[in-house]
N, C-alpha and C. Protein backbone atom coordinates (compact mmCIF):
# COMPACT_ATOMS: atom_id res chain seq x y z
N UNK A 1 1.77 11.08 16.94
CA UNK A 1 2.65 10.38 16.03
C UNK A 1 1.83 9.74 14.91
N UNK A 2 2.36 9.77 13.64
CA UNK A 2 1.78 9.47 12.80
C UNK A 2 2.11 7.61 12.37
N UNK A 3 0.87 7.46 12.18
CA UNK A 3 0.85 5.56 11.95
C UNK A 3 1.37 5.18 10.68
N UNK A 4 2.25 4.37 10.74
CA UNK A 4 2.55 3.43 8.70
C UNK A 4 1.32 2.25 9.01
N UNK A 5 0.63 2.26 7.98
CA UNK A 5 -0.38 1.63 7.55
C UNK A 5 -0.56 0.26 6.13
N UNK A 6 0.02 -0.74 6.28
CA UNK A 6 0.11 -1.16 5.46
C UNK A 6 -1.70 -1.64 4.62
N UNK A 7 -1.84 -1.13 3.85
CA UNK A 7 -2.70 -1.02 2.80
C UNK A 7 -2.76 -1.81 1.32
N UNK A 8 -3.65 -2.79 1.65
CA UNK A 8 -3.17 -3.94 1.14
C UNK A 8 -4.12 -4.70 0.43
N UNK A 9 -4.15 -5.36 -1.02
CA UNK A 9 -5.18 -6.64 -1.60
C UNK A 9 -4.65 -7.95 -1.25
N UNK A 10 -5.48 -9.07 -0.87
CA UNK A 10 -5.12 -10.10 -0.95
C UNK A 10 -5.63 -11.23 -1.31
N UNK A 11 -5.14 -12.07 -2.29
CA UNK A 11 -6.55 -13.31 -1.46
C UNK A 11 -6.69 -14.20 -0.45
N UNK A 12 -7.74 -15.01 -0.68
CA UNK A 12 -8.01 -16.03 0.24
C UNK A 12 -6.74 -16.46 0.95
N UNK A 13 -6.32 -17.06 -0.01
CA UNK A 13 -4.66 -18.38 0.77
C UNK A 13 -3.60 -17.50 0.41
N UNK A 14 -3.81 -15.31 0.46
CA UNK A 14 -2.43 -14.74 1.88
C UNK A 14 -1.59 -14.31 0.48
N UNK A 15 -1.61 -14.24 -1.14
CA UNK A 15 -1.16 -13.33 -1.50
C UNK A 15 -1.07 -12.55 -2.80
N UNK A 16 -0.60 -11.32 -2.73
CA UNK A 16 -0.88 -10.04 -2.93
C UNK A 16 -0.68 -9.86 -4.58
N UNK A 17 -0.35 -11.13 -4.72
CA UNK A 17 -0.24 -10.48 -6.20
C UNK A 17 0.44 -12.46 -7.21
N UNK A 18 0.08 -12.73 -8.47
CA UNK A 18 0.73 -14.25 -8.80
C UNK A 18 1.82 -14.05 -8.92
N UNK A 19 2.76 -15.20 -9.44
CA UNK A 19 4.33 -15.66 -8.90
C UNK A 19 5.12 -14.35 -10.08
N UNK A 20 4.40 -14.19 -11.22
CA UNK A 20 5.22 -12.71 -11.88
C UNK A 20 4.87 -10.97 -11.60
N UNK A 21 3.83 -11.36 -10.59
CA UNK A 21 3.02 -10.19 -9.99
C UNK A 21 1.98 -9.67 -10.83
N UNK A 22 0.82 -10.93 -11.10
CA UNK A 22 0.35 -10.50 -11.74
C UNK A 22 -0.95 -10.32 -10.58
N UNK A 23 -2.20 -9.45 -10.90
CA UNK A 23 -2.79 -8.62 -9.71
C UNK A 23 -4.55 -8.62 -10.79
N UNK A 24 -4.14 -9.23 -12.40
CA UNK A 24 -5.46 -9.01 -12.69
C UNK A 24 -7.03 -9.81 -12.70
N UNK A 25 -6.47 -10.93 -11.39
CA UNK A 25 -7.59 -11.82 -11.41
C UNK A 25 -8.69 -11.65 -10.32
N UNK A 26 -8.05 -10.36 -9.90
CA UNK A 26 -8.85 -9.83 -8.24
C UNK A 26 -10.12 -8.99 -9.00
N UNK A 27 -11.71 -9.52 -8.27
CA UNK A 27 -12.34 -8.87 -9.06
C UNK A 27 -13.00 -7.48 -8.79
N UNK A 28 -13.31 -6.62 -9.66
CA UNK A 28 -13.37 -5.30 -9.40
C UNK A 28 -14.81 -5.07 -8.81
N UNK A 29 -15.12 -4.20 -8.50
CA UNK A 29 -16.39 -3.93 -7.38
C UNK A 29 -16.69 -2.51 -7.46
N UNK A 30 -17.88 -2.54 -8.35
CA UNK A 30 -18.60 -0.82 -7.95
C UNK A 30 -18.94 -0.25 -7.08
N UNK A 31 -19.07 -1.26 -5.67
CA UNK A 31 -19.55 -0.29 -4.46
C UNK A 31 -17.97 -0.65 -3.38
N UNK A 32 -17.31 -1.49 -3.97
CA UNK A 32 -15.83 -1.07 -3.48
C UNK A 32 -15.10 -0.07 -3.83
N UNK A 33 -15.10 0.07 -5.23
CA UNK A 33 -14.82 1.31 -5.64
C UNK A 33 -15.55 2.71 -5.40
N UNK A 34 -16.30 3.03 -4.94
CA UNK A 34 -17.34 4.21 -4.51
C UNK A 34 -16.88 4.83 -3.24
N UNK A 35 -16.64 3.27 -2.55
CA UNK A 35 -16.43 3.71 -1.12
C UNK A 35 -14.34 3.96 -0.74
N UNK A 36 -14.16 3.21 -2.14
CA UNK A 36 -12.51 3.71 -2.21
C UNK A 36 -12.67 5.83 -2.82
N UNK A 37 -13.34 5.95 -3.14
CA UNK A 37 -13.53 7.46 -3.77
C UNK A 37 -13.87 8.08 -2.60
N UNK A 38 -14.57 7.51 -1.98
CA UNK A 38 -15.12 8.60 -0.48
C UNK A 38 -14.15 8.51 0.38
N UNK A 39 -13.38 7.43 0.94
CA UNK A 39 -12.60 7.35 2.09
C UNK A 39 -10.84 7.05 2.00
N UNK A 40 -10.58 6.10 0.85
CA UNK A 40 -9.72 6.06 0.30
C UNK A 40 -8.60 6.65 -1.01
N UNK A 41 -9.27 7.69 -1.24
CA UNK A 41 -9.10 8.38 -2.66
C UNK A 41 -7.01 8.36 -2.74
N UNK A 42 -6.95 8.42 -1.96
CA UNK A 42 -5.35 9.23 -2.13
C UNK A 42 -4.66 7.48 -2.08
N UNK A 43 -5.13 6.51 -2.14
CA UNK A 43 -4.59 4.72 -2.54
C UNK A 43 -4.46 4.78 -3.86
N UNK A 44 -5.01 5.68 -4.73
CA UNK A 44 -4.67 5.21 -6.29
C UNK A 44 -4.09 6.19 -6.77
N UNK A 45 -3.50 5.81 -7.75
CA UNK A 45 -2.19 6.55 -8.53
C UNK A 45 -3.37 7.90 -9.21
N UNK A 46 -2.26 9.06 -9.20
CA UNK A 46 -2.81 10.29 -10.01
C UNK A 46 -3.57 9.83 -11.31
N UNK A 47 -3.13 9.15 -12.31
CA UNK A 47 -3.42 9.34 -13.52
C UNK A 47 -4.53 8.81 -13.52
N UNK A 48 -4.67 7.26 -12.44
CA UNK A 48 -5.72 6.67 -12.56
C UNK A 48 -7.39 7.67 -11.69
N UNK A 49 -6.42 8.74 -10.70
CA UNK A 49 -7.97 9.04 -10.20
C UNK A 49 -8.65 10.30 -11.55
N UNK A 50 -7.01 10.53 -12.33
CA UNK A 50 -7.75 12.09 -13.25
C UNK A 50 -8.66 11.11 -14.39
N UNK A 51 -8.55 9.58 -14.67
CA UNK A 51 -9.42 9.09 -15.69
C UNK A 51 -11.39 9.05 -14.77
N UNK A 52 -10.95 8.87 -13.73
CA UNK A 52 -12.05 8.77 -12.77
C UNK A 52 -12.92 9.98 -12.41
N UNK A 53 -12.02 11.08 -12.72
CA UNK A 53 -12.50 12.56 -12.27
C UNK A 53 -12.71 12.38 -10.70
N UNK A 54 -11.14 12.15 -10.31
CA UNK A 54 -11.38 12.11 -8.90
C UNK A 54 -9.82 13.14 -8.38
N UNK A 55 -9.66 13.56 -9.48
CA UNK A 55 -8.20 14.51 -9.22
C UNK A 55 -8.16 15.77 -8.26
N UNK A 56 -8.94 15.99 -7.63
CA UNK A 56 -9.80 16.98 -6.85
C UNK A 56 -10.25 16.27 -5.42
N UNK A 57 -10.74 14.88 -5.33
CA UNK A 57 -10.25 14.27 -3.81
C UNK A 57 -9.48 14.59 -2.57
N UNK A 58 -9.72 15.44 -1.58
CA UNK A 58 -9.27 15.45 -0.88
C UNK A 58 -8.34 13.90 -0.15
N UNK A 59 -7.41 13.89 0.27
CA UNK A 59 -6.66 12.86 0.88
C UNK A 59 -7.29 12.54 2.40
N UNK A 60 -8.10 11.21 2.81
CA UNK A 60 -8.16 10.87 3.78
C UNK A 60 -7.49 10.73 5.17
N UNK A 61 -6.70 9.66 4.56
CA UNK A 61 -6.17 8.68 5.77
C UNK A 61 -4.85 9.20 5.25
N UNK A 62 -3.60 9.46 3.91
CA UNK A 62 -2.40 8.99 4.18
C UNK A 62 -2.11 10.45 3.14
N UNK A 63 -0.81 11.09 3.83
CA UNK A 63 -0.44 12.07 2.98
C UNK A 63 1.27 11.81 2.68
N UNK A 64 1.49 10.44 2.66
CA UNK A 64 2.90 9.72 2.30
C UNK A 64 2.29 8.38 2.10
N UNK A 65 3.49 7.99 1.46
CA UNK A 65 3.18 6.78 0.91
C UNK A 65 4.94 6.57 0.32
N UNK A 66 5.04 5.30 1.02
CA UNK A 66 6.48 4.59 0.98
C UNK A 66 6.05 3.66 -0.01
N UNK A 67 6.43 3.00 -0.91
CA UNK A 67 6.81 1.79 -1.89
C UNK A 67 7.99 0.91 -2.20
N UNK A 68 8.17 -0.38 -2.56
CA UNK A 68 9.20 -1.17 -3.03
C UNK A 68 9.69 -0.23 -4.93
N UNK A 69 10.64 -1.11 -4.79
CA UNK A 69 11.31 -0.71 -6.26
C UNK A 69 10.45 -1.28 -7.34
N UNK A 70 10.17 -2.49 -6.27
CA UNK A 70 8.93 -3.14 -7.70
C UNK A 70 7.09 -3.14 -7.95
N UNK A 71 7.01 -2.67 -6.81
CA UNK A 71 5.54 -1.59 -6.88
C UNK A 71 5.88 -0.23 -7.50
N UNK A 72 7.10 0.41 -7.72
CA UNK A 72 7.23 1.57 -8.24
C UNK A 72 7.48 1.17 -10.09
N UNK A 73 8.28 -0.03 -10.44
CA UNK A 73 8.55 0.35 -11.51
C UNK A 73 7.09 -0.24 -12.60
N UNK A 74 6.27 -0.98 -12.54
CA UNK A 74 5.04 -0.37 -13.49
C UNK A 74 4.94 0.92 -13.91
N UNK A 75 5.11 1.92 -13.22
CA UNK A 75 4.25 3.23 -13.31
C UNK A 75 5.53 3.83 -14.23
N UNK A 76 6.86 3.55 -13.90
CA UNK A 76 7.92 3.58 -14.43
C UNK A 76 7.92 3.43 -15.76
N UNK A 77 7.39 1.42 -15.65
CA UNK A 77 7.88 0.92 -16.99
C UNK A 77 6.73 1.39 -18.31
N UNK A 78 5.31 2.28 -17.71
CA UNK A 78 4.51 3.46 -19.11
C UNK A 78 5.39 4.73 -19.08
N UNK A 79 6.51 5.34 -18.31
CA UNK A 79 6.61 6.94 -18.06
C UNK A 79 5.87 7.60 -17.44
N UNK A 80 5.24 7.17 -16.00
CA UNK A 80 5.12 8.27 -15.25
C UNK A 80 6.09 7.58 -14.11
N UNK A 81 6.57 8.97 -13.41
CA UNK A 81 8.12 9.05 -12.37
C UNK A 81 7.36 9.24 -11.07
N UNK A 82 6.02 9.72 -10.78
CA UNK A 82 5.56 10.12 -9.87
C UNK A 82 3.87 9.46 -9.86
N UNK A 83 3.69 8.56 -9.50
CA UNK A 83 2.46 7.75 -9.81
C UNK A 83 1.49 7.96 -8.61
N UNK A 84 1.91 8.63 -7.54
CA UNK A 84 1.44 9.46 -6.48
C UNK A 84 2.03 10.74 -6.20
N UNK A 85 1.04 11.74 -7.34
CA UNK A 85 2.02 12.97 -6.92
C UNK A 85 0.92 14.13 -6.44
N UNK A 86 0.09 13.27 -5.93
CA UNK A 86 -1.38 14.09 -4.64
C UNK A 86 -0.26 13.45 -3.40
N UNK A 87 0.27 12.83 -3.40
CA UNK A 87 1.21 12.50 -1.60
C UNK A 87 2.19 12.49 -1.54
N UNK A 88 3.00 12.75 -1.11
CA UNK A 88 4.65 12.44 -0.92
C UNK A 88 4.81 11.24 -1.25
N UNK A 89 5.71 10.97 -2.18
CA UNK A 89 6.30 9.66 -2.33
C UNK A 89 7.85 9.05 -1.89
N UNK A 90 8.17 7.88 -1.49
CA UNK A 90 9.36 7.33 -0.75
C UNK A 90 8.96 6.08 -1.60
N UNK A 91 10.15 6.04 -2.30
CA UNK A 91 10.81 4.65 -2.84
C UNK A 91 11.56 4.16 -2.32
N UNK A 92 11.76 2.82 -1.61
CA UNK A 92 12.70 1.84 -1.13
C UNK A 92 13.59 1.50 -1.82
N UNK A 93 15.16 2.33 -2.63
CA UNK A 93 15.39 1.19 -3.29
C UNK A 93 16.92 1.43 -4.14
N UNK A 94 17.58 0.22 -3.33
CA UNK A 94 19.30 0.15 -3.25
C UNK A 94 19.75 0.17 -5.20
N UNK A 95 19.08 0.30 -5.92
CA UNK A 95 19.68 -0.20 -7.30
C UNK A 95 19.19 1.67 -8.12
N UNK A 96 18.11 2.12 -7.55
CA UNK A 96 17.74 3.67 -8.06
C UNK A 96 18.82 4.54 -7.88
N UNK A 97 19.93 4.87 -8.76
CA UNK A 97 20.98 5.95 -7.82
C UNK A 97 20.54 6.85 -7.77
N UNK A 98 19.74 7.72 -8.39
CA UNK A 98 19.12 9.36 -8.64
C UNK A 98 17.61 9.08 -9.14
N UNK A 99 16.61 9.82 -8.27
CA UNK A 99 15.28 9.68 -8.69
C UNK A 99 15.08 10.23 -9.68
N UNK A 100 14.03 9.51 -10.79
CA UNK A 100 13.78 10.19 -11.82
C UNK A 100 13.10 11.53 -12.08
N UNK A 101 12.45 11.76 -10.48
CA UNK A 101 11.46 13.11 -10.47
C UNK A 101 12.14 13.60 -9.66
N UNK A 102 11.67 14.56 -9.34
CA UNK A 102 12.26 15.57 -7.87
C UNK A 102 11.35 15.32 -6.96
N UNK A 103 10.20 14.98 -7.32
CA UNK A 103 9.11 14.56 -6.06
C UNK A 103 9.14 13.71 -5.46
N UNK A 104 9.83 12.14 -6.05
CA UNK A 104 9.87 10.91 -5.36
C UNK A 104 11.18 11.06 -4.54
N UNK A 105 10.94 10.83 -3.57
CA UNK A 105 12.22 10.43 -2.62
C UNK A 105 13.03 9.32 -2.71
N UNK A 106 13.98 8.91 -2.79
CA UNK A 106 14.56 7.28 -3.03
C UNK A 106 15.66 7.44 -1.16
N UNK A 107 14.90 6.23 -1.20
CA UNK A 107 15.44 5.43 0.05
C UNK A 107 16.48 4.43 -0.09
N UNK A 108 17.88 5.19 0.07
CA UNK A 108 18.93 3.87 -0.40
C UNK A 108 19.21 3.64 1.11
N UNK A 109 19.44 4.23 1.97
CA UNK A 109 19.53 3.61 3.25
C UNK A 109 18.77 3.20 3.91
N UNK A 110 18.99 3.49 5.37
CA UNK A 110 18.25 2.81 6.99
C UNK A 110 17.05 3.11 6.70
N UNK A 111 15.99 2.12 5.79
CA UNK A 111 14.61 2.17 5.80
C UNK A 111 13.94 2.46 7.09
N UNK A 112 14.13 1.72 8.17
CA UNK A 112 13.60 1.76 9.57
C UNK A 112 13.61 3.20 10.13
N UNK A 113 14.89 3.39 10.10
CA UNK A 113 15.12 5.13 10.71
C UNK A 113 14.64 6.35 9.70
N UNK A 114 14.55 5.91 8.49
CA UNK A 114 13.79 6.66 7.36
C UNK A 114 12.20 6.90 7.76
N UNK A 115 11.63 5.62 8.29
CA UNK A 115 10.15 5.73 8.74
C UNK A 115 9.82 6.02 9.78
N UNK A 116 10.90 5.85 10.35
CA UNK A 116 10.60 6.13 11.98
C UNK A 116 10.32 8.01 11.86
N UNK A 117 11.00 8.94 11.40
CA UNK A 117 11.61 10.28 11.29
C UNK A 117 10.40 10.61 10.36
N UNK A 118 9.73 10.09 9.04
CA UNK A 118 8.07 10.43 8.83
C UNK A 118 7.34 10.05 9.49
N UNK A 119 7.31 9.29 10.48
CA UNK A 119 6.41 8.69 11.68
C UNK A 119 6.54 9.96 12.22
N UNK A 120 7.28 10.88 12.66
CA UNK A 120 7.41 11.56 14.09
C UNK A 120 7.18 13.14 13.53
N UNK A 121 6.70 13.15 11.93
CA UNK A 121 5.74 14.67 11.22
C UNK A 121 4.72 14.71 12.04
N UNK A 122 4.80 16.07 11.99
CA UNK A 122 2.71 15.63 11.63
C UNK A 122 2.20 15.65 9.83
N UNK A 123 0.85 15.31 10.48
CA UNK A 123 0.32 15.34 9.37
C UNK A 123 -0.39 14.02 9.46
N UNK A 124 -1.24 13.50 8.31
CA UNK A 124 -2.07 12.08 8.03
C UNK A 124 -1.00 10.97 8.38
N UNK A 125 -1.68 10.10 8.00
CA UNK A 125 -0.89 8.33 8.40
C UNK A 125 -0.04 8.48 6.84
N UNK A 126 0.92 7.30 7.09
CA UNK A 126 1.80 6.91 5.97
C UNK A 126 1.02 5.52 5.45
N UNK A 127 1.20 5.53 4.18
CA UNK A 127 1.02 4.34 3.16
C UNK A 127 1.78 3.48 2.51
N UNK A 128 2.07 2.09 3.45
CA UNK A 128 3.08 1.21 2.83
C UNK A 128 1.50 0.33 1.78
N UNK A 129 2.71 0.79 0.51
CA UNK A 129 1.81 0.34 -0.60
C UNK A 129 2.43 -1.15 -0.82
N UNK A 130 3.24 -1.45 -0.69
CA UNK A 130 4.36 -2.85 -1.13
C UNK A 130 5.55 -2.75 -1.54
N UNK A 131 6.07 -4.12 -1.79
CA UNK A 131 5.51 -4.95 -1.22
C UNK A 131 5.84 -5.78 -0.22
N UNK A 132 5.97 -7.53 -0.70
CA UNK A 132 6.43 -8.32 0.57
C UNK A 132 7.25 -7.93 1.15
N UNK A 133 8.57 -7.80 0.34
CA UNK A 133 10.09 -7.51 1.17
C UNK A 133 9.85 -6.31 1.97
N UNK A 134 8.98 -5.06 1.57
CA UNK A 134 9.62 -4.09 2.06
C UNK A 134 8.82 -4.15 3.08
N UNK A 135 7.16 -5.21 3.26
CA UNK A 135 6.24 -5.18 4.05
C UNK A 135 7.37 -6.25 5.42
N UNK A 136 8.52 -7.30 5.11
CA UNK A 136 8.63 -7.60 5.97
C UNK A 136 9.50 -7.01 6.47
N UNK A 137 10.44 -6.19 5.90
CA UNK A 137 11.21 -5.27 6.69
C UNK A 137 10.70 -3.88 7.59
N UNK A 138 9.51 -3.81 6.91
CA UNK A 138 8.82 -2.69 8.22
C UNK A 138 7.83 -3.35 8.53
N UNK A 139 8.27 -4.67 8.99
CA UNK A 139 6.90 -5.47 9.95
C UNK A 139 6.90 -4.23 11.50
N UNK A 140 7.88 -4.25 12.14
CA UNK A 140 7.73 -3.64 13.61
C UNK A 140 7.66 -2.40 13.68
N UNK A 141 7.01 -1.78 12.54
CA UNK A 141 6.90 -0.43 12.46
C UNK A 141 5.09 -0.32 11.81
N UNK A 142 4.85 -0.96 11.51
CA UNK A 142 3.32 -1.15 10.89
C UNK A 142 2.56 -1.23 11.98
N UNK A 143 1.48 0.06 12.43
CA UNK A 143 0.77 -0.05 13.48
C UNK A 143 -0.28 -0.49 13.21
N UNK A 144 -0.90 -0.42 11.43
CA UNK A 144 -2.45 -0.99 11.21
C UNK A 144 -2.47 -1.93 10.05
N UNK A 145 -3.14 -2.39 9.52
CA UNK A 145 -3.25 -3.39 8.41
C UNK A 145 -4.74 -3.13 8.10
N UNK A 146 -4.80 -2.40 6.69
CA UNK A 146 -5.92 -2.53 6.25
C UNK A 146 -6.25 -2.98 4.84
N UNK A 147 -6.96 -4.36 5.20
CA UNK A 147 -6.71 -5.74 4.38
C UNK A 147 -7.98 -6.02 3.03
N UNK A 148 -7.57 -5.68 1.68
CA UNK A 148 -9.06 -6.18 1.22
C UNK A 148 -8.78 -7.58 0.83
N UNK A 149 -9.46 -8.43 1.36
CA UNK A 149 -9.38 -9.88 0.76
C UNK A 149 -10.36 -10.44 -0.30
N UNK A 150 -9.63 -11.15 -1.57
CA UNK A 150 -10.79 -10.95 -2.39
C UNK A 150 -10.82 -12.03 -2.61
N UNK A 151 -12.43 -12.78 -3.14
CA UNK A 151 -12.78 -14.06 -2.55
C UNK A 151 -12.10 -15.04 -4.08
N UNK A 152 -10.75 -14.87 -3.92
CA UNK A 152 -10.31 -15.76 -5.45
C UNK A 152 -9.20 -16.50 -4.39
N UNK A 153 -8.85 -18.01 -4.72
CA UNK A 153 -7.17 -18.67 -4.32
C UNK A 153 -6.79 -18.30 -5.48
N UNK A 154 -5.35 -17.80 -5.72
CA UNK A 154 -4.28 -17.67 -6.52
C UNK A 154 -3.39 -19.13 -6.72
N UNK A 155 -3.23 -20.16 -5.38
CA UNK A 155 -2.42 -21.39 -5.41
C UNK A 155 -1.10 -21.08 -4.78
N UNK A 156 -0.23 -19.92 -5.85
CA UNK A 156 1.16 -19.49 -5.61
C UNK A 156 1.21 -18.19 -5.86
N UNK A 157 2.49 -17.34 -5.54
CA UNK A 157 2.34 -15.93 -5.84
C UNK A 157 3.16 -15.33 -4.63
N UNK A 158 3.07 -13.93 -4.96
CA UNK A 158 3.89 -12.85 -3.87
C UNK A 158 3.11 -12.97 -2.25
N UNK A 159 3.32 -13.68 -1.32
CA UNK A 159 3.27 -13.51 -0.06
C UNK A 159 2.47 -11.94 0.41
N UNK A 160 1.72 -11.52 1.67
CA UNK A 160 1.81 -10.74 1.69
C UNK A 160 2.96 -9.86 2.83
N UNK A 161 3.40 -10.64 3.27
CA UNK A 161 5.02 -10.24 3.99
C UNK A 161 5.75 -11.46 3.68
N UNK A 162 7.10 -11.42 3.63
CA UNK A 162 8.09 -11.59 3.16
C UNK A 162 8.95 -11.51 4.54
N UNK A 163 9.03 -12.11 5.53
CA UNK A 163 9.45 -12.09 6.62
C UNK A 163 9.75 -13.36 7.71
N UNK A 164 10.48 -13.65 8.15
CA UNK A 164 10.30 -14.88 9.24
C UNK A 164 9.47 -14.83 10.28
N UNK A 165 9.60 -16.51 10.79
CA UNK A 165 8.50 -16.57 11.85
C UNK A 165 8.44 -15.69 12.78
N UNK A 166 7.35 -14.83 12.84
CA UNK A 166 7.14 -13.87 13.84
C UNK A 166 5.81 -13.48 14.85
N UNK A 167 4.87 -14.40 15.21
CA UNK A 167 3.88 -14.44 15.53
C UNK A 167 3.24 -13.15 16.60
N UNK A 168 2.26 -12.49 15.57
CA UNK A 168 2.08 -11.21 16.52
C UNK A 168 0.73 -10.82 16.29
N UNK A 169 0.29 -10.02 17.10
CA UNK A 169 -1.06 -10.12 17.66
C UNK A 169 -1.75 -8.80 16.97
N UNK A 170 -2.82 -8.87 15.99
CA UNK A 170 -3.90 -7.64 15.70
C UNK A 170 -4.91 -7.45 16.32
N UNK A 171 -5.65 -6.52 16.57
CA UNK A 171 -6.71 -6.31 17.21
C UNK A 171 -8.27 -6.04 15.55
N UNK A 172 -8.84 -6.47 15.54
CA UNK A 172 -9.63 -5.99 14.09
C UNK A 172 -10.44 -4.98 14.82
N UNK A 173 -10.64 -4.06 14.02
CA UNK A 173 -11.08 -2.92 13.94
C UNK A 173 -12.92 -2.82 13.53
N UNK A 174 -12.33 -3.23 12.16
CA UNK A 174 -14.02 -3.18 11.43
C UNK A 174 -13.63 -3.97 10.66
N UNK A 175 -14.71 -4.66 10.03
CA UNK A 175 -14.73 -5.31 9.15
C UNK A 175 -16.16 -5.50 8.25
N UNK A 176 -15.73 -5.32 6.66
CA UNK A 176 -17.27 -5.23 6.27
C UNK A 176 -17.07 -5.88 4.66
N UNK A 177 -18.24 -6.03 4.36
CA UNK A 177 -18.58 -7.74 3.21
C UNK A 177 -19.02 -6.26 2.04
N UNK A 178 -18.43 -6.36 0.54
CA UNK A 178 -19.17 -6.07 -0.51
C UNK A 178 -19.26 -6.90 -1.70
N UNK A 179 -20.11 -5.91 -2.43
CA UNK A 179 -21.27 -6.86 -3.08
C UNK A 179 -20.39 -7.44 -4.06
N UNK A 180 -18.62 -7.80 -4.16
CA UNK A 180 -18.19 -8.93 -5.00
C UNK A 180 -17.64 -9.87 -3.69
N UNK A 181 -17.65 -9.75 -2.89
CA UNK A 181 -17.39 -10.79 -1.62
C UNK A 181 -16.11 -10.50 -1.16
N UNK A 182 -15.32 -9.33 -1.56
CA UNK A 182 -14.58 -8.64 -1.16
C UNK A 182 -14.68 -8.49 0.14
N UNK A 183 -14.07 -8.52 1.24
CA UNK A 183 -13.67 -8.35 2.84
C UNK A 183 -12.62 -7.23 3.24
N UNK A 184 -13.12 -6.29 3.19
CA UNK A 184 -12.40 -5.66 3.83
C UNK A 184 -12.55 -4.93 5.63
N UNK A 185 -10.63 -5.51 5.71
CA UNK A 185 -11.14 -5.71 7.54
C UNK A 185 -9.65 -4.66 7.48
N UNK A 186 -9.67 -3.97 9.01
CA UNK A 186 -9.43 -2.86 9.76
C UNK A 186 -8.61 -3.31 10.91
N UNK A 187 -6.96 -3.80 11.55
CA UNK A 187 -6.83 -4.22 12.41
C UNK A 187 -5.44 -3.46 12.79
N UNK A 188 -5.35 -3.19 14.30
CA UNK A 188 -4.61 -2.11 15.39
C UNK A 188 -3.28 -3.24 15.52
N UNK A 189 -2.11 -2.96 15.81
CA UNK A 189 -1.77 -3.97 16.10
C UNK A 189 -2.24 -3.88 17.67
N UNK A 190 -1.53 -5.00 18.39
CA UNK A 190 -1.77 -4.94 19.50
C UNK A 190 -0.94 -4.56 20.43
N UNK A 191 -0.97 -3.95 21.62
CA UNK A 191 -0.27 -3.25 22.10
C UNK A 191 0.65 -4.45 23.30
C-alpha cells in the first residue's frame, strides 16, 4: 500500500507559511537544495526544475501529489494549470467546477475515500503538498511527515495543520542539520 506523505516547510513556532501566505522569509540553502535534486526532485513544480535543468530527474519518493485550492492557485494565478506535470496531480477543491488541464484531477468530493483508493495503486508514495485545511482533514490518513524546519519565528501565520485537539504519536525516522540550520526530520506515524 502506498503511503500519503505530508511534505512540508516550517518554522520554529509550527507554521508553514505568514498570515497572507507569504513563504519568502524561509532561507534558501545550497546543500539543501542539492540534496532536494538527488532525493527529492519530483517536490518542485515542472517549470521550476526545467530553470534548474532538472527536467530529466527521475521521481523518488512520490508519483502523486494531492494539493489545497490555495497551494494550487499561485501556479494558476502566472498560467500554468499543471505545476506538477512529472506526477499526477489531485486538487482538493469544492469552488473548481471543471479543471483547467486534463492532467489535474479536481477533488470536489469524499477527499478521504479519494485517498484512500490512490493509497491502494501501486506505484511511489503520494504527496500532500498543502495545506493546513487539507493537512487537517487528511490528518488519519498521513502515514509520514517529512518536516524541513527552518531556523526563522514567523510570530503568526498558516498553522501547519488546521485541525482539532488530536494528540498522536510519531516515531522520527532521521533527522539531519544543514549548512543554513535548516532541520530536516523523517517521522512514521506510530502504529
Amino acid at each position: 500500500m502506498r503511503k500519503l506523505t505530508y511534505y512540508i516547510a516550517i518554522s520554529i513556532d509550527g507554521f508553514i507559511a505568514g498570515p497572507e501566505g507569504e513563504v519568502d522569509d524561509f532561507p534558501v540553502s545550497e546543500e539543501y537544495t542539492e540534496y532536494t535534486r538527488t532525493e527529492y526532485p519530483e517536490t518542485l513544480p515542472t517549470h521550476v526544475r526545467r530553470i534548474l535543468g532538472w527536467e530529466d530527474a527521475e521521481n523518488v519518493h512520490f508519483d502523486a501529489l494531492v494539493m489545497g485550492r490555495g497551494t494550487y492557485d499561485p501556479a494558476l494565478n502566472i498560467g500554468i494549470t499543471d505545476p506538477y506535470a512529472h506526477i499526477r496531480t489531485f486538487v482538493a477543491s469544492r469552488s473548481i467546477e471543471k479543471s483547467p488541464d486534463p492532467a489535474v484531477e479536481i477533488i470536489s468530493g469524499d477527499l478521504v475515500t479519494k485517498v484512500r483508493e490512490l493509497k491502494r495503486e501501486d506505484g511511489l508514495g503520494i504527496y500532500l503538498a498543502g495545506g493546513a485545511a487539507l493537512a487537517g482533514q487528511l490528518f488519519d490518513e498521513i502515514d509520514e511527515l517529512h518536516v524541513k524546519t527552518y531556523p526563522i519565528v514567523l510570530g503568526s501565520g498558516i498553522p501547519m495543520f488546521s485541525a482539532g485537539f488530536n494528540p498522536t504519536g510519531f516515531e522520527t525516522r532521521s533527522s539531519r542539520v544543514f549548512d543554513n540550520g535548516l532541520i530536516f526530520t523523517r517521522y512514521t506515524r506510530k502504529p
